[in-house]
PDB file of N, CA and C in Angstrom:
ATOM      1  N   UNK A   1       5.442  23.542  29.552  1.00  0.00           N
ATOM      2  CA  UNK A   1       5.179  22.168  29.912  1.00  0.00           C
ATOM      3  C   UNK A   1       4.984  21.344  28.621  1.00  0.00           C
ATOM      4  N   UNK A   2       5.854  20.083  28.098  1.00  0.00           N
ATOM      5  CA  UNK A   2       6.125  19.423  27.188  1.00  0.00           C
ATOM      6  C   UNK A   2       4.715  17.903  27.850  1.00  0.00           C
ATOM      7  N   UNK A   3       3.921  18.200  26.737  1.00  0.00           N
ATOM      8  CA  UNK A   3       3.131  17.196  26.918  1.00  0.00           C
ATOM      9  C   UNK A   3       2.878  16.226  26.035  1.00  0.00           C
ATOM     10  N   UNK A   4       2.439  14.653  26.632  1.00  0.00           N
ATOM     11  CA  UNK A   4       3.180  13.296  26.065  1.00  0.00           C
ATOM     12  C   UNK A   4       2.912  13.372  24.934  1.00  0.00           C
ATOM     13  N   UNK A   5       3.227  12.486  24.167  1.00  0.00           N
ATOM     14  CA  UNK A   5       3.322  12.353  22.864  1.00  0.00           C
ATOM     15  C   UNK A   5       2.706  11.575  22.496  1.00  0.00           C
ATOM     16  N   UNK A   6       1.746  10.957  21.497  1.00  0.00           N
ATOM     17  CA  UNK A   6       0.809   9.901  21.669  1.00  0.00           C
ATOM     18  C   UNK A   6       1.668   8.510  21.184  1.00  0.00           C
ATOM     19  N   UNK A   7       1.256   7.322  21.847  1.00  0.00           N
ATOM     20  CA  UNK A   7       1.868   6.064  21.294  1.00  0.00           C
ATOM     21  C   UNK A   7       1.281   5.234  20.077  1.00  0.00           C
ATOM     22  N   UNK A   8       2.312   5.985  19.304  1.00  0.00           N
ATOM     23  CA  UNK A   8       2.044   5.972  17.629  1.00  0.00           C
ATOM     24  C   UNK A   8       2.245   4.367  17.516  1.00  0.00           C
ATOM     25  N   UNK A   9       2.639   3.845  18.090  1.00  0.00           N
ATOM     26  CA  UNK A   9       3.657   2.462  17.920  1.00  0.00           C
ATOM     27  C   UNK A   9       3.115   1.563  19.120  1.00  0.00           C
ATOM     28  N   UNK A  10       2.007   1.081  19.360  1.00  0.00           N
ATOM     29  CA  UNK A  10       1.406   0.297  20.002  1.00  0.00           C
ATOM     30  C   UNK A  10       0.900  -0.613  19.236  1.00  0.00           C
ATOM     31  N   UNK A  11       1.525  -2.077  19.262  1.00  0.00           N
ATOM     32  CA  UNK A  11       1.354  -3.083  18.719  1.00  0.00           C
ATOM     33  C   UNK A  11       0.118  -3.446  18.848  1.00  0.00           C
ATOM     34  N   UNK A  12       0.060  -4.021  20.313  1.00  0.00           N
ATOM     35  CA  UNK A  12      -1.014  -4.666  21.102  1.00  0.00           C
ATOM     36  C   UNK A  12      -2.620  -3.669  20.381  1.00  0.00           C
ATOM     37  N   UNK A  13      -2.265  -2.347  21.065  1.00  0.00           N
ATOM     38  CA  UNK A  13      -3.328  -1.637  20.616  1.00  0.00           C
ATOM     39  C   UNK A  13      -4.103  -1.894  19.091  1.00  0.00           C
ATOM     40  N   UNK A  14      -2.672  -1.675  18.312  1.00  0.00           N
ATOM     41  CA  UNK A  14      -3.524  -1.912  16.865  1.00  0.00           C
ATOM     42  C   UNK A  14      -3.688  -3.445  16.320  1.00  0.00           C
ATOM     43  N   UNK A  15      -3.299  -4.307  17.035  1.00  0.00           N
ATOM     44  CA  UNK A  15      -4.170  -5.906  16.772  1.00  0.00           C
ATOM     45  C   UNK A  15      -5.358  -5.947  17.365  1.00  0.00           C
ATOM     46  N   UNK A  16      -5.516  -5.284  18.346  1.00  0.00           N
ATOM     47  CA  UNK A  16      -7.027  -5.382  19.102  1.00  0.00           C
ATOM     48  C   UNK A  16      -7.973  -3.972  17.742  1.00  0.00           C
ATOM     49  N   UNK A  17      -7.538  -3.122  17.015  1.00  0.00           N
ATOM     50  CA  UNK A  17      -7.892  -2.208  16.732  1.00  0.00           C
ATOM     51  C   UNK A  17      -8.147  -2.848  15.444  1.00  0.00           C
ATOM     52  N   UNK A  18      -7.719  -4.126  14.736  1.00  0.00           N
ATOM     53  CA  UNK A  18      -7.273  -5.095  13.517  1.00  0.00           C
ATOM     54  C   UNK A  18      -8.172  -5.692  13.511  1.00  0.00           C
ATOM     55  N   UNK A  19      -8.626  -6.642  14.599  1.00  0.00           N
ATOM     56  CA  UNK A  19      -9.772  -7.462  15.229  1.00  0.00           C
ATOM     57  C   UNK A  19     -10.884  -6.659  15.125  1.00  0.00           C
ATOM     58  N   UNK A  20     -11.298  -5.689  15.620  1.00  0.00           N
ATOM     59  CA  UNK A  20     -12.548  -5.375  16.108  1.00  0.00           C
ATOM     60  C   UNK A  20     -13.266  -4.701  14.261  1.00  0.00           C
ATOM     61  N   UNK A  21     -12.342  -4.312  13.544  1.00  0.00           N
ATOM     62  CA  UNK A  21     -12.299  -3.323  12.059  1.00  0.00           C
ATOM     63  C   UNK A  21     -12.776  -4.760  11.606  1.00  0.00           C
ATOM     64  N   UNK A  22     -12.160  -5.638  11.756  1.00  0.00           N
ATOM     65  CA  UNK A  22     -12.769  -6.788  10.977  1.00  0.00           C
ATOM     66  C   UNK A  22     -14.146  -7.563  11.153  1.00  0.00           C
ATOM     67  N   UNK A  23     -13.951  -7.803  12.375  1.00  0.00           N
ATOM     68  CA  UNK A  23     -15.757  -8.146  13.066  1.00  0.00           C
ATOM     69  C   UNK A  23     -17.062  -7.547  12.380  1.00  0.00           C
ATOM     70  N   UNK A  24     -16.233  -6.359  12.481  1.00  0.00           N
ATOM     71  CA  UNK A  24     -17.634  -4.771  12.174  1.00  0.00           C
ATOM     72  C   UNK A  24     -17.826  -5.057  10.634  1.00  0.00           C
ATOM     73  N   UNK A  25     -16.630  -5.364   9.670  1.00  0.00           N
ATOM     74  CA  UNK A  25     -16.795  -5.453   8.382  1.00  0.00           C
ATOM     75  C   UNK A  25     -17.473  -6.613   7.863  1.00  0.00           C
ATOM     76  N   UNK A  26     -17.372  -7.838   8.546  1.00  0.00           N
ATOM     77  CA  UNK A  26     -18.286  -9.155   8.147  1.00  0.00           C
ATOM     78  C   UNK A  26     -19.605  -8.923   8.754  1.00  0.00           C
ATOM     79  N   UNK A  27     -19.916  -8.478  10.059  1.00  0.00           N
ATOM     80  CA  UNK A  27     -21.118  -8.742  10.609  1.00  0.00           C
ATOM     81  C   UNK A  27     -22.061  -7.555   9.667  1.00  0.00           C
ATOM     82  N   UNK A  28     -21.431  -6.456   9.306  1.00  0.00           N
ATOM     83  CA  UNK A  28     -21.767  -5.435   8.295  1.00  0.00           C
ATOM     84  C   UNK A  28     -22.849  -6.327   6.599  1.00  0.00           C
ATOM     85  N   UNK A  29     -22.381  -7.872   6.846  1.00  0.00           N
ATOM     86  CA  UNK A  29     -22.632  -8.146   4.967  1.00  0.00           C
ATOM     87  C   UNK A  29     -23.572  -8.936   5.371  1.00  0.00           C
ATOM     88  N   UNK A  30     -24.217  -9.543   6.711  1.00  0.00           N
ATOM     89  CA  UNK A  30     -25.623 -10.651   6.381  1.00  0.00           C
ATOM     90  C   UNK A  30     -25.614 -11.474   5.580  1.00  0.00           C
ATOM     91  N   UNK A  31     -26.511 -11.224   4.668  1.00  0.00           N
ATOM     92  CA  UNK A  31     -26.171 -12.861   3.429  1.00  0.00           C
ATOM     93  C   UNK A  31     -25.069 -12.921   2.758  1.00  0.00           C
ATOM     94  N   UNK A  32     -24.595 -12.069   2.534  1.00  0.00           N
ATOM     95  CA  UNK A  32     -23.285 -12.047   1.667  1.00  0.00           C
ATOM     96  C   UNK A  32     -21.891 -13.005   2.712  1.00  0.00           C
ATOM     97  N   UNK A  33     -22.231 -12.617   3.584  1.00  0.00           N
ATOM     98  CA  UNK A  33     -20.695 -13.390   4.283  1.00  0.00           C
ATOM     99  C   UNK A  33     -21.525 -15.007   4.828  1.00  0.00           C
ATOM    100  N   UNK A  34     -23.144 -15.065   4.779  1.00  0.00           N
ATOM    101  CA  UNK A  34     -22.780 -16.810   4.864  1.00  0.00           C
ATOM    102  C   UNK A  34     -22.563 -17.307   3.466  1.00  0.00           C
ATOM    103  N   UNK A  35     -22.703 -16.747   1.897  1.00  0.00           N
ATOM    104  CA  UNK A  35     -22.486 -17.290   0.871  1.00  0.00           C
ATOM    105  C   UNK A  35     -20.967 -17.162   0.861  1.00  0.00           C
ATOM    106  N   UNK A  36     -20.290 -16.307   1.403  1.00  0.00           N
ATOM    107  CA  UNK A  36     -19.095 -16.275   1.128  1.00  0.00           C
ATOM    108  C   UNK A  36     -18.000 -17.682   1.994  1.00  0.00           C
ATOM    109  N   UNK A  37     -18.612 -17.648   3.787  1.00  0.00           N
ATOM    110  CA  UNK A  37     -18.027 -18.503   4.223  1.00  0.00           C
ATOM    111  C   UNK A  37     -18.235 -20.462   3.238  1.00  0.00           C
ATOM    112  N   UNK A  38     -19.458 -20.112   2.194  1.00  0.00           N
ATOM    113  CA  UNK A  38     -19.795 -21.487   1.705  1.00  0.00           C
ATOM    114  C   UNK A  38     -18.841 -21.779   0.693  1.00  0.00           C
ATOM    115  N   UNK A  39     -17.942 -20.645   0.121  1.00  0.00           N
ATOM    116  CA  UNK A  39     -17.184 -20.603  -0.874  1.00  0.00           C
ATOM    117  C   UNK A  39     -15.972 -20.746   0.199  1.00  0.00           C
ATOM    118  N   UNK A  40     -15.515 -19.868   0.876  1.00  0.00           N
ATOM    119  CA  UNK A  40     -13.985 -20.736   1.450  1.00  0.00           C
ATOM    120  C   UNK A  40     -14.721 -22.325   2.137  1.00  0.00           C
ATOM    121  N   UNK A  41     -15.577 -22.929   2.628  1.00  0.00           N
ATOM    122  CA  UNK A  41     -15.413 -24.309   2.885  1.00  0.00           C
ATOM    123  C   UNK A  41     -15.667 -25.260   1.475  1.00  0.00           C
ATOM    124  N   UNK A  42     -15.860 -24.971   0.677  1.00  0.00           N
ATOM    125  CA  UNK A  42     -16.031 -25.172  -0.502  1.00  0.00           C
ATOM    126  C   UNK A  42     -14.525 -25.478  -1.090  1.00  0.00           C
ATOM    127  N   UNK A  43     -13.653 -24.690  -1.107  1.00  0.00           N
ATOM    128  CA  UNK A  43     -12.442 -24.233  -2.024  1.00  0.00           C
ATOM    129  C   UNK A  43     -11.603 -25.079  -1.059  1.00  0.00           C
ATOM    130  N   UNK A  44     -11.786 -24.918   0.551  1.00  0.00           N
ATOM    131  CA  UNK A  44     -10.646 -25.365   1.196  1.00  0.00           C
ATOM    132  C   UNK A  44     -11.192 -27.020   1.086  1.00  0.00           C
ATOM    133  N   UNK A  45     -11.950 -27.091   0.872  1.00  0.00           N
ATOM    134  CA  UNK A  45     -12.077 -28.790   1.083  1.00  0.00           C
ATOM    135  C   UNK A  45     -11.489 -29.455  -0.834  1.00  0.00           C
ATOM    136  N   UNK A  46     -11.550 -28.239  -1.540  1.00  0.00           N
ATOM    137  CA  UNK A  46     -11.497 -29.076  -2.628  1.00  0.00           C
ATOM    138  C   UNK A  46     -10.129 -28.906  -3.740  1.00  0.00           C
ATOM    139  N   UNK A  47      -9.238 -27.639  -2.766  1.00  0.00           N
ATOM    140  CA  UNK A  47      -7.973 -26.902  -3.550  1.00  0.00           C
ATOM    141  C   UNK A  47      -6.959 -27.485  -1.977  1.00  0.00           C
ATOM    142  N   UNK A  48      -5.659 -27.414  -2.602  1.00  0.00           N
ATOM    143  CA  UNK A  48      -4.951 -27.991  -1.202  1.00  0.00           C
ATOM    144  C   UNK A  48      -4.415 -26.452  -0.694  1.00  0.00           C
ATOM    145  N   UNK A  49      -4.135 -25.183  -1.665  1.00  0.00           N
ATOM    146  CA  UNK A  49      -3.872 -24.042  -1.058  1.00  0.00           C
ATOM    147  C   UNK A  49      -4.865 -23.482  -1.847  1.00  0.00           C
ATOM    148  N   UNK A  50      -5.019 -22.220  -1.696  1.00  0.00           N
ATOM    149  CA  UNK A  50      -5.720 -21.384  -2.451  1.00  0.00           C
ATOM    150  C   UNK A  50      -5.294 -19.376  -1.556  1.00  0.00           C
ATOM    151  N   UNK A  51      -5.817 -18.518  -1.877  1.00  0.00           N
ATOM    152  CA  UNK A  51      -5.481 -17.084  -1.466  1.00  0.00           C
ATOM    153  C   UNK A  51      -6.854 -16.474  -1.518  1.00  0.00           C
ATOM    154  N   UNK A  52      -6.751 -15.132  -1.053  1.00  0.00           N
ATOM    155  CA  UNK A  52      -8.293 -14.507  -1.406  1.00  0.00           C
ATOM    156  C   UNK A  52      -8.684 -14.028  -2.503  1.00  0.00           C
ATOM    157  N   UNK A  53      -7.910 -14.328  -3.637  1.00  0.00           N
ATOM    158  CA  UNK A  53      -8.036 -13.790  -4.819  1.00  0.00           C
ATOM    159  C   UNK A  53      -9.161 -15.341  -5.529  1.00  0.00           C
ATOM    160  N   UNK A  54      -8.278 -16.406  -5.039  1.00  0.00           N
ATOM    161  CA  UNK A  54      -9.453 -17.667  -5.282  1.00  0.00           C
ATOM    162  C   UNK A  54     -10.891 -17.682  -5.053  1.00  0.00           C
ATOM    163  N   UNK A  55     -10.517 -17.027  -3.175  1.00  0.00           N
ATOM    164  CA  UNK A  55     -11.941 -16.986  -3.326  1.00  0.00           C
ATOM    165  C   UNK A  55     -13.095 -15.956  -3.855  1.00  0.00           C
ATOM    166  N   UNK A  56     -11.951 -15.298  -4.228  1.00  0.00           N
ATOM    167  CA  UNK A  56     -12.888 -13.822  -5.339  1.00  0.00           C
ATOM    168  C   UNK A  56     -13.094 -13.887  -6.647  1.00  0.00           C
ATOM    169  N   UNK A  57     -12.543 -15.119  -7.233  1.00  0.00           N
ATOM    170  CA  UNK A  57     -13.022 -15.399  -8.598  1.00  0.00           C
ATOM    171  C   UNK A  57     -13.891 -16.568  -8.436  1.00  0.00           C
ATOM    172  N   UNK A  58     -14.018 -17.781  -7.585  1.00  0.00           N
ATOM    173  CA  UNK A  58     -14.984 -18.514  -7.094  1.00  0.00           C
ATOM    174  C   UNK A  58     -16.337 -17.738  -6.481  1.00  0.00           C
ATOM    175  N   UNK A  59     -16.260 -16.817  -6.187  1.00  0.00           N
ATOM    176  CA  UNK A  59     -17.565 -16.072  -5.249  1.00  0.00           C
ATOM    177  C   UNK A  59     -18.288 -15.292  -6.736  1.00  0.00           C
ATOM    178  N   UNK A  60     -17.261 -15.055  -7.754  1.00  0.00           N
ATOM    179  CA  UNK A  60     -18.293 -14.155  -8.825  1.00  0.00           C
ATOM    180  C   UNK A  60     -18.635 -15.108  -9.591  1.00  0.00           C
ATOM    181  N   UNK A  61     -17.807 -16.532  -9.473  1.00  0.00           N
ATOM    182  CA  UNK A  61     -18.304 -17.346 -10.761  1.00  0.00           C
ATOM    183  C   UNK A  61     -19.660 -18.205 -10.275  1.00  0.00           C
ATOM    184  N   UNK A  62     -19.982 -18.055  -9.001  1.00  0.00           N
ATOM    185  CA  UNK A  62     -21.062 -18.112  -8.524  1.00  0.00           C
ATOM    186  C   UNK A  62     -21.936 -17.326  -8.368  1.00  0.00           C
ATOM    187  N   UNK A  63     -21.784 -16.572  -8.614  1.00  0.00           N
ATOM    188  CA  UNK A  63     -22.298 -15.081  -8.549  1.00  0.00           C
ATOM    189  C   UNK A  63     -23.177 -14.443  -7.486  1.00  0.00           C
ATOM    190  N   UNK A  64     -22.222 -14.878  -6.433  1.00  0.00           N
ATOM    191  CA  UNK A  64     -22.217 -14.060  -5.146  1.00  0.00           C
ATOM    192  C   UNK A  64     -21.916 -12.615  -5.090  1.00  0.00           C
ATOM    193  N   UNK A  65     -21.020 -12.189  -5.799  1.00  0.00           N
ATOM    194  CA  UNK A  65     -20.686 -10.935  -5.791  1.00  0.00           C
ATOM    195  C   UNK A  65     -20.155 -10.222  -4.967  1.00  0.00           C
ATOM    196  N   UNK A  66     -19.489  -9.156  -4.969  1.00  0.00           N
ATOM    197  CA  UNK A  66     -18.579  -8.237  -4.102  1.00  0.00           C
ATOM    198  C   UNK A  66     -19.267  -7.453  -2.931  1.00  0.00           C
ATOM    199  N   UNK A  67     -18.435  -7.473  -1.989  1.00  0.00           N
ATOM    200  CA  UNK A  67     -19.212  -7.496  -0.567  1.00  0.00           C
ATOM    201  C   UNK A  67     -19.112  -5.868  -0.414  1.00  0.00           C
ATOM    202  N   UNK A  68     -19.702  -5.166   0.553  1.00  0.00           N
ATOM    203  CA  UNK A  68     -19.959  -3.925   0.757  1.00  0.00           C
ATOM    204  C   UNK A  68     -18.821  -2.795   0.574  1.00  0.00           C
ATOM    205  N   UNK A  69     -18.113  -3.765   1.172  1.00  0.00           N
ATOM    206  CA  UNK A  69     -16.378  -3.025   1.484  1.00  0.00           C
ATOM    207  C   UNK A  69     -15.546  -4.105   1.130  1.00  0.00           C
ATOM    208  N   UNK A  70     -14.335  -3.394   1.054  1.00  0.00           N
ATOM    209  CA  UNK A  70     -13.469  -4.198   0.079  1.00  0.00           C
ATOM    210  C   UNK A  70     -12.941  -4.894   1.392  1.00  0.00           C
ATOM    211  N   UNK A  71     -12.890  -4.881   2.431  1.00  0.00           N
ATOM    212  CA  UNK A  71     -11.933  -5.597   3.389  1.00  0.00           C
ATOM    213  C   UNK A  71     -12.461  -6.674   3.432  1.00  0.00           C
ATOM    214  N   UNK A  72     -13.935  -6.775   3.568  1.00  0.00           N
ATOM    215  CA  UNK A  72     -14.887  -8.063   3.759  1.00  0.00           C
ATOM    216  C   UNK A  72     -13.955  -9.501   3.065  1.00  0.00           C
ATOM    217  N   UNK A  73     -12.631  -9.588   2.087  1.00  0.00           N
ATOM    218  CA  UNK A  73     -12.251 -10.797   1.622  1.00  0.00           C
ATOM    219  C   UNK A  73     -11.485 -11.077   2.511  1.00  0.00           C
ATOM    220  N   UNK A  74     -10.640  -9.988   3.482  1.00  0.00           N
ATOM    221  CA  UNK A  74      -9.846 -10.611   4.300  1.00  0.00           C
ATOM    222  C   UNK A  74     -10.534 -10.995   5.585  1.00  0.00           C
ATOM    223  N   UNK A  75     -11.336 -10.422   5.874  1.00  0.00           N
ATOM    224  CA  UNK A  75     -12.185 -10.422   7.342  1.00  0.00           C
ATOM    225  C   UNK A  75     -12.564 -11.601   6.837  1.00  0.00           C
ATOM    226  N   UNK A  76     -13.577 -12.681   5.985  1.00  0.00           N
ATOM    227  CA  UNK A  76     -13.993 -13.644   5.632  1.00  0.00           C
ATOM    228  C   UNK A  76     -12.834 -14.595   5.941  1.00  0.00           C
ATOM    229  N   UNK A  77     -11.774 -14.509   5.261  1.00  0.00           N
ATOM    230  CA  UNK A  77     -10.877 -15.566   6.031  1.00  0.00           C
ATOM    231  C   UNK A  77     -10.147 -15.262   6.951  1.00  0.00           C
ATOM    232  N   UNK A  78      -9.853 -14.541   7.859  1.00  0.00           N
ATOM    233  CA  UNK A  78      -9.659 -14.396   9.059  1.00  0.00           C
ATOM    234  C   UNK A  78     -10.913 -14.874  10.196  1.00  0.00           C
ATOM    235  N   UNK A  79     -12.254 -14.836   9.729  1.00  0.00           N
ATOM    236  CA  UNK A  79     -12.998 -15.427  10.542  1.00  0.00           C
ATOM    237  C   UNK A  79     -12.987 -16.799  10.639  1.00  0.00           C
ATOM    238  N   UNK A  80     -12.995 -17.778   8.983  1.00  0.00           N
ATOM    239  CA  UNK A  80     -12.755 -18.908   8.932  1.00  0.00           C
ATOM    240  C   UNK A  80     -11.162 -19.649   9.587  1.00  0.00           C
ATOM    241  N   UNK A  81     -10.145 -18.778   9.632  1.00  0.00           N
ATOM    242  CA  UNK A  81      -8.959 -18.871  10.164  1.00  0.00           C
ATOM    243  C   UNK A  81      -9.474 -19.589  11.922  1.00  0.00           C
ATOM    244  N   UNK A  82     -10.015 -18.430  12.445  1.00  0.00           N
ATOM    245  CA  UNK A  82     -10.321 -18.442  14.009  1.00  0.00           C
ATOM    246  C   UNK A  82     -11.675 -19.637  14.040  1.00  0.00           C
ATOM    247  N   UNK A  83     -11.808 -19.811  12.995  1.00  0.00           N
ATOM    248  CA  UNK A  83     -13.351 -21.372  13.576  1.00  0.00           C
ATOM    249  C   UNK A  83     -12.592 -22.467  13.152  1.00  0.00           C
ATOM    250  N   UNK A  84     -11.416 -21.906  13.105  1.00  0.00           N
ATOM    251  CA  UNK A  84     -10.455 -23.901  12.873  1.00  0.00           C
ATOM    252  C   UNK A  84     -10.487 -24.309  11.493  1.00  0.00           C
ATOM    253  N   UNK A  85     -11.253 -23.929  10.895  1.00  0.00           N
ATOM    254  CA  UNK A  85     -11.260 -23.962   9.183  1.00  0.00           C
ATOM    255  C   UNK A  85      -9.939 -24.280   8.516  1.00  0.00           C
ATOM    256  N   UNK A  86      -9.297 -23.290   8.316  1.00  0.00           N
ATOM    257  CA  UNK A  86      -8.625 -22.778   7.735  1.00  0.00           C
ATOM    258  C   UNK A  86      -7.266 -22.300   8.579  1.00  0.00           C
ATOM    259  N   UNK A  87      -5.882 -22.452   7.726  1.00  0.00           N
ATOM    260  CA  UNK A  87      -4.832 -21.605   8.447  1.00  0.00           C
ATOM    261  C   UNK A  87      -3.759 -21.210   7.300  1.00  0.00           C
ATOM    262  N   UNK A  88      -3.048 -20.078   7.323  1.00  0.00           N
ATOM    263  CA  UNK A  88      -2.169 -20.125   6.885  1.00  0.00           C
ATOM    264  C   UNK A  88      -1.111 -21.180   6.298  1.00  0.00           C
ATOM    265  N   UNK A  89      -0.696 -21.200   4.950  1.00  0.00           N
ATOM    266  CA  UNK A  89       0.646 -21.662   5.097  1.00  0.00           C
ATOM    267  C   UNK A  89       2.006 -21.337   5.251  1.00  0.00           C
ATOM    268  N   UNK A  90       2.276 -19.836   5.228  1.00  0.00           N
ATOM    269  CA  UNK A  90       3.599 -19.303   5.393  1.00  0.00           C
ATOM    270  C   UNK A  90       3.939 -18.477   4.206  1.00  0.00           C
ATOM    271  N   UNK A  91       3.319 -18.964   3.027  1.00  0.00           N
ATOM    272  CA  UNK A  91       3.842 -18.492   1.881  1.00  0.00           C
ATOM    273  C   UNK A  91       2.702 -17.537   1.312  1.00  0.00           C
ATOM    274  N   UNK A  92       3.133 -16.432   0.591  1.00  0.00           N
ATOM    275  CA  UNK A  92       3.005 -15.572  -0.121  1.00  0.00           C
ATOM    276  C   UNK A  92       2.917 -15.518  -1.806  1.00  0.00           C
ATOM    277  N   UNK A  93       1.778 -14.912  -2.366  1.00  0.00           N
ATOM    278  CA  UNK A  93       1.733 -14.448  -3.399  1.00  0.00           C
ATOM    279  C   UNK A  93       1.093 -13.233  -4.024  1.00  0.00           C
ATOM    280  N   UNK A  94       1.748 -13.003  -5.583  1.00  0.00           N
ATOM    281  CA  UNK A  94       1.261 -11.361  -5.944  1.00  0.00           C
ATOM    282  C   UNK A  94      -0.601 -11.339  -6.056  1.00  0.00           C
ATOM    283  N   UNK A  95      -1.226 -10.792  -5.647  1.00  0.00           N
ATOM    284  CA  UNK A  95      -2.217 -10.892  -6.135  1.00  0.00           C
ATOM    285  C   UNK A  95      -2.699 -10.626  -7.682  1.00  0.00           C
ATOM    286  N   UNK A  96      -3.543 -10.918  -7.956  1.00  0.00           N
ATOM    287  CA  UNK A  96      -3.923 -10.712  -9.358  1.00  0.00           C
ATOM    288  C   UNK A  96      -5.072  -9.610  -9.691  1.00  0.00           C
ATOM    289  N   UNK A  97      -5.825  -9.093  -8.903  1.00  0.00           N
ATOM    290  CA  UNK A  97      -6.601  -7.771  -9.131  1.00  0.00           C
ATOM    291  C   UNK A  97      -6.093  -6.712  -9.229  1.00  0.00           C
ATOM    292  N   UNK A  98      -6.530  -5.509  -9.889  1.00  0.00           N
ATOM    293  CA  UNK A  98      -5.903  -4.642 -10.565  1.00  0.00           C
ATOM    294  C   UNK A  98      -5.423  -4.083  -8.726  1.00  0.00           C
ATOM    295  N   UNK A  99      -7.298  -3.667  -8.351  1.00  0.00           N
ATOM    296  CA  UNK A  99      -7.547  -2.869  -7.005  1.00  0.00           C
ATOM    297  C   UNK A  99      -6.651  -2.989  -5.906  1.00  0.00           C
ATOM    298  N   UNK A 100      -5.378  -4.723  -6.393  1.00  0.00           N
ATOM    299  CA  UNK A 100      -4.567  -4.848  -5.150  1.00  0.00           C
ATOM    300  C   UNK A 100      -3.343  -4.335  -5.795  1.00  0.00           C
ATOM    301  N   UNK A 101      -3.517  -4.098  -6.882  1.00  0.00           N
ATOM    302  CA  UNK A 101      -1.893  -3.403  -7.499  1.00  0.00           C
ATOM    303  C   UNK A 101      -0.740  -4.409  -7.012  1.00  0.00           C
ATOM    304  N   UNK A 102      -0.731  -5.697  -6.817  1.00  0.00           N
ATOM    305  CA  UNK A 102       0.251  -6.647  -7.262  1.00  0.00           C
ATOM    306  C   UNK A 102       0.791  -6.545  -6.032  1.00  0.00           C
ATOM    307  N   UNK A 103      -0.420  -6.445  -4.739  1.00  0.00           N
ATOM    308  CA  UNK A 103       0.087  -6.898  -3.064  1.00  0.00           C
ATOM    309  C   UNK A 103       0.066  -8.258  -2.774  1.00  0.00           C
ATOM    310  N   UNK A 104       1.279  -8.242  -1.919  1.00  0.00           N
ATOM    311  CA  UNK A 104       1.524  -9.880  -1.696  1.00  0.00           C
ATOM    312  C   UNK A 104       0.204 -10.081  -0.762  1.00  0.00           C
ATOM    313  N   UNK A 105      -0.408 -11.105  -0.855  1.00  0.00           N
ATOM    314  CA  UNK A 105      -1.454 -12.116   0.005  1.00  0.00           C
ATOM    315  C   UNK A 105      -1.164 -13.042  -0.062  1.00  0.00           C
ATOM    316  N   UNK A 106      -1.657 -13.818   1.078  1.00  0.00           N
ATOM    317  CA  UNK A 106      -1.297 -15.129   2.195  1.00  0.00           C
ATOM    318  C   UNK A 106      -1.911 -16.166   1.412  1.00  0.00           C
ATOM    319  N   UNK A 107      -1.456 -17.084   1.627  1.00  0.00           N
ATOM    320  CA  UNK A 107      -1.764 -18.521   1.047  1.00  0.00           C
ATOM    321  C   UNK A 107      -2.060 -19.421   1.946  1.00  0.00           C
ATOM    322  N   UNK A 108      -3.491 -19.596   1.914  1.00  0.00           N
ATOM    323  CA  UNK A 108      -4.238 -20.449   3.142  1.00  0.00           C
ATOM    324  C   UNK A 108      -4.479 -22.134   2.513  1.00  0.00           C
ATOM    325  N   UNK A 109      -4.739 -22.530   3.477  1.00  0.00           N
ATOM    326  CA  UNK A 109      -5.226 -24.296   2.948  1.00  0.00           C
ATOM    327  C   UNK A 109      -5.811 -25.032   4.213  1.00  0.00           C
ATOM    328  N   UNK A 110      -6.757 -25.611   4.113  1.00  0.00           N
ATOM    329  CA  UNK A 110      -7.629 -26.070   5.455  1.00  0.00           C
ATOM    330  C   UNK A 110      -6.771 -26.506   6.248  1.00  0.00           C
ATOM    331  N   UNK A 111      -7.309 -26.690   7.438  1.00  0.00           N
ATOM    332  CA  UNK A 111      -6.781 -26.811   8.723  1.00  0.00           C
ATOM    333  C   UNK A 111      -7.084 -28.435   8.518  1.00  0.00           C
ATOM    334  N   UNK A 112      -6.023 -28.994   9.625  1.00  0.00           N
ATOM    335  CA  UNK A 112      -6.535 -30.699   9.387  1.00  0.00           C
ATOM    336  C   UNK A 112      -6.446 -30.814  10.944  1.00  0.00           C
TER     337      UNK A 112
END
């Protein structure tokens, strides 16, 4: 008896599985993610695009500092994304930290 095979390839599944990894990683930082959300409303009100690498050299030059886990920069603007803040613009760039080894990230700019 040939039994199923698991569904490696469930979209739906792993955006809901995307969502929830992210929730857990901001609600995880307490003070750290309201200083952080003060730096993306900060940047988006005062840069017309910016990436998460902006807001990771703005967060140390304030010296907020690096959040528990490294995901916490994207979960931070993905939360500000979903409160209307903030949205994508379409375009892409290399990042500049070593730790991202020159991965493309999204280029956000406030929501109007």
């Amino acid at each position: 008896m040939l039994l199923p095979e698991p569904d490696l390839f469930n979209y739906r599944q792993g955006e809901v599985l995307k969502k929830e990894g992210a929730e857990r990683v901001v609600d995880s930082e307490g003070t750290w993610k309201a200083r952080a959300l003060a730096v993306v409303k900060h940047i988006s009100e005062t840069h017309p695009c910016f990436t998460a690498d902006d807001i990771r050299y703005h967060a140390s030059a304030k010296g907020i500092g690096d959040p528990r886990h490294q995901n916490s920069w994207g979960a931070i603007l993905m939360a500000c994304s979903k409160r209307g803040m903030i949205e994508k613009t379409g375009k892409y760039k290399k990042s500049t930290f070593k730790s991202n080894h020159a991965r493309m990230i999204p280029e956000w700019t406030k929501k109007l």
